[in-house]
Protein backbone atom coordinates (compact mmCIF):
# COMPACT_ATOMS: atom_id res chain seq x y z
CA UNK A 1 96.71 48.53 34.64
CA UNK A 2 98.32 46.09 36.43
CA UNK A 3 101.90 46.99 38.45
CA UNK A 4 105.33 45.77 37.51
CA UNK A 5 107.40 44.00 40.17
CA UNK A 6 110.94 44.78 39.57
CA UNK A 7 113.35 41.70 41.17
CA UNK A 8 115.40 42.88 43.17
CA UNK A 9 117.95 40.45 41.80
CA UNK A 10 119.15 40.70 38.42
CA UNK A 11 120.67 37.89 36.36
CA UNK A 12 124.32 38.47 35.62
CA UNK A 13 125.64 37.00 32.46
CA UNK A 14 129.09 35.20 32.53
CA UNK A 15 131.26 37.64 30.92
CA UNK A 16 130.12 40.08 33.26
CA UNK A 17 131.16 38.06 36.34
CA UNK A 18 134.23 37.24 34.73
CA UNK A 19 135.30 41.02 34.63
CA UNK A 20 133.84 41.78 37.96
CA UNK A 21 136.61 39.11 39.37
CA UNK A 22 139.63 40.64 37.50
CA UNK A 23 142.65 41.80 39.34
CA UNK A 24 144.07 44.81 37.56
CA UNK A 25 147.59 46.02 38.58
CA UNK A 26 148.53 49.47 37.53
CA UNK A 27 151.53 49.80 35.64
CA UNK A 28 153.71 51.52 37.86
CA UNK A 29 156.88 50.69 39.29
CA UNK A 30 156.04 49.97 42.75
CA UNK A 31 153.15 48.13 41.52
CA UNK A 32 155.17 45.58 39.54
CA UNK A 33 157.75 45.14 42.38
CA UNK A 34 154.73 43.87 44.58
CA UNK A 35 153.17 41.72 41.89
CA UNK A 36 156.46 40.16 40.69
CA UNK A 37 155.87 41.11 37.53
CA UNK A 38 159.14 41.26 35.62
CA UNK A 39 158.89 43.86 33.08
CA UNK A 40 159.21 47.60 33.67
CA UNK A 41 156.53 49.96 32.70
CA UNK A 42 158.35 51.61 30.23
CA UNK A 43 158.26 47.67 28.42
CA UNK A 44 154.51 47.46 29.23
CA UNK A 45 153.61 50.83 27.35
CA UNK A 46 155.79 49.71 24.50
CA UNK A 47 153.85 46.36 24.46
CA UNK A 48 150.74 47.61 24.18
CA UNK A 49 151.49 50.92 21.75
CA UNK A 50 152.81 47.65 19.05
CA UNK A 51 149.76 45.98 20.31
CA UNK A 52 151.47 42.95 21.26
CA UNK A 53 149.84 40.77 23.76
CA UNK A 54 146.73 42.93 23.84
CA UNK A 55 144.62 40.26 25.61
CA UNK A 56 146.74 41.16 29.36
CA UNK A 57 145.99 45.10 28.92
CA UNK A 58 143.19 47.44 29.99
CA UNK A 59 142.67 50.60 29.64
CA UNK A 60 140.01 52.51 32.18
CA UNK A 61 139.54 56.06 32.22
CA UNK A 62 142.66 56.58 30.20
CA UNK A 63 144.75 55.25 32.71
CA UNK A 64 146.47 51.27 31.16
CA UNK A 65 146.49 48.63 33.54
CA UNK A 66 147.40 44.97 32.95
CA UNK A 67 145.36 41.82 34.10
CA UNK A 68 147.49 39.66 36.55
CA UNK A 69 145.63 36.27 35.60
CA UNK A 70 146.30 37.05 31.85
CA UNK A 71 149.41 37.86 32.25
CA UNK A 72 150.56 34.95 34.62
CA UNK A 73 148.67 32.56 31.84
CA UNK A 74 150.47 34.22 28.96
CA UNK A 75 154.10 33.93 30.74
CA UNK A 76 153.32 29.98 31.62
CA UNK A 77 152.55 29.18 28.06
CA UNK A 78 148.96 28.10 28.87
């Protein structure tokens, strides 16, 4: 039986990059105030309990953050 070498390097898809670079701001107060985003949080949770513009939210671990690319892209119309 011959042995298996395992690479040490494993092929990452795209998508997988893609998330790995995503800068997720926690919606918080002080968090927003940094960012410059615009909105308070209370807006933010209302937002995504409606499900409107669902593509800048994510939720981890229970805890709802939004993604500062997507949202920057959504609020310059592109």
């Amino acid at each position: 039986m011959a042995a298996v070498k395992k690479s040490s390097q494993t092929k990452k898809s795209p998508q997988t990059e893609q998330r790995a670079r995503r800068k997720l701001i926690p919606i918080k107060q002080s968090e927003l105030e940094k960012h410059e985003i615009p909105f308070s949080p209370n807006t933010l949770y209302f937002w995504h309990s409606q499900g409107k513009y669902r593509e800048i939210f994510v939720k981890v671990a229970g805890k709802l953050f939004i993604d500062e690319d997507k949202f920057w892209e959504l609020a310059e119309g592109e």
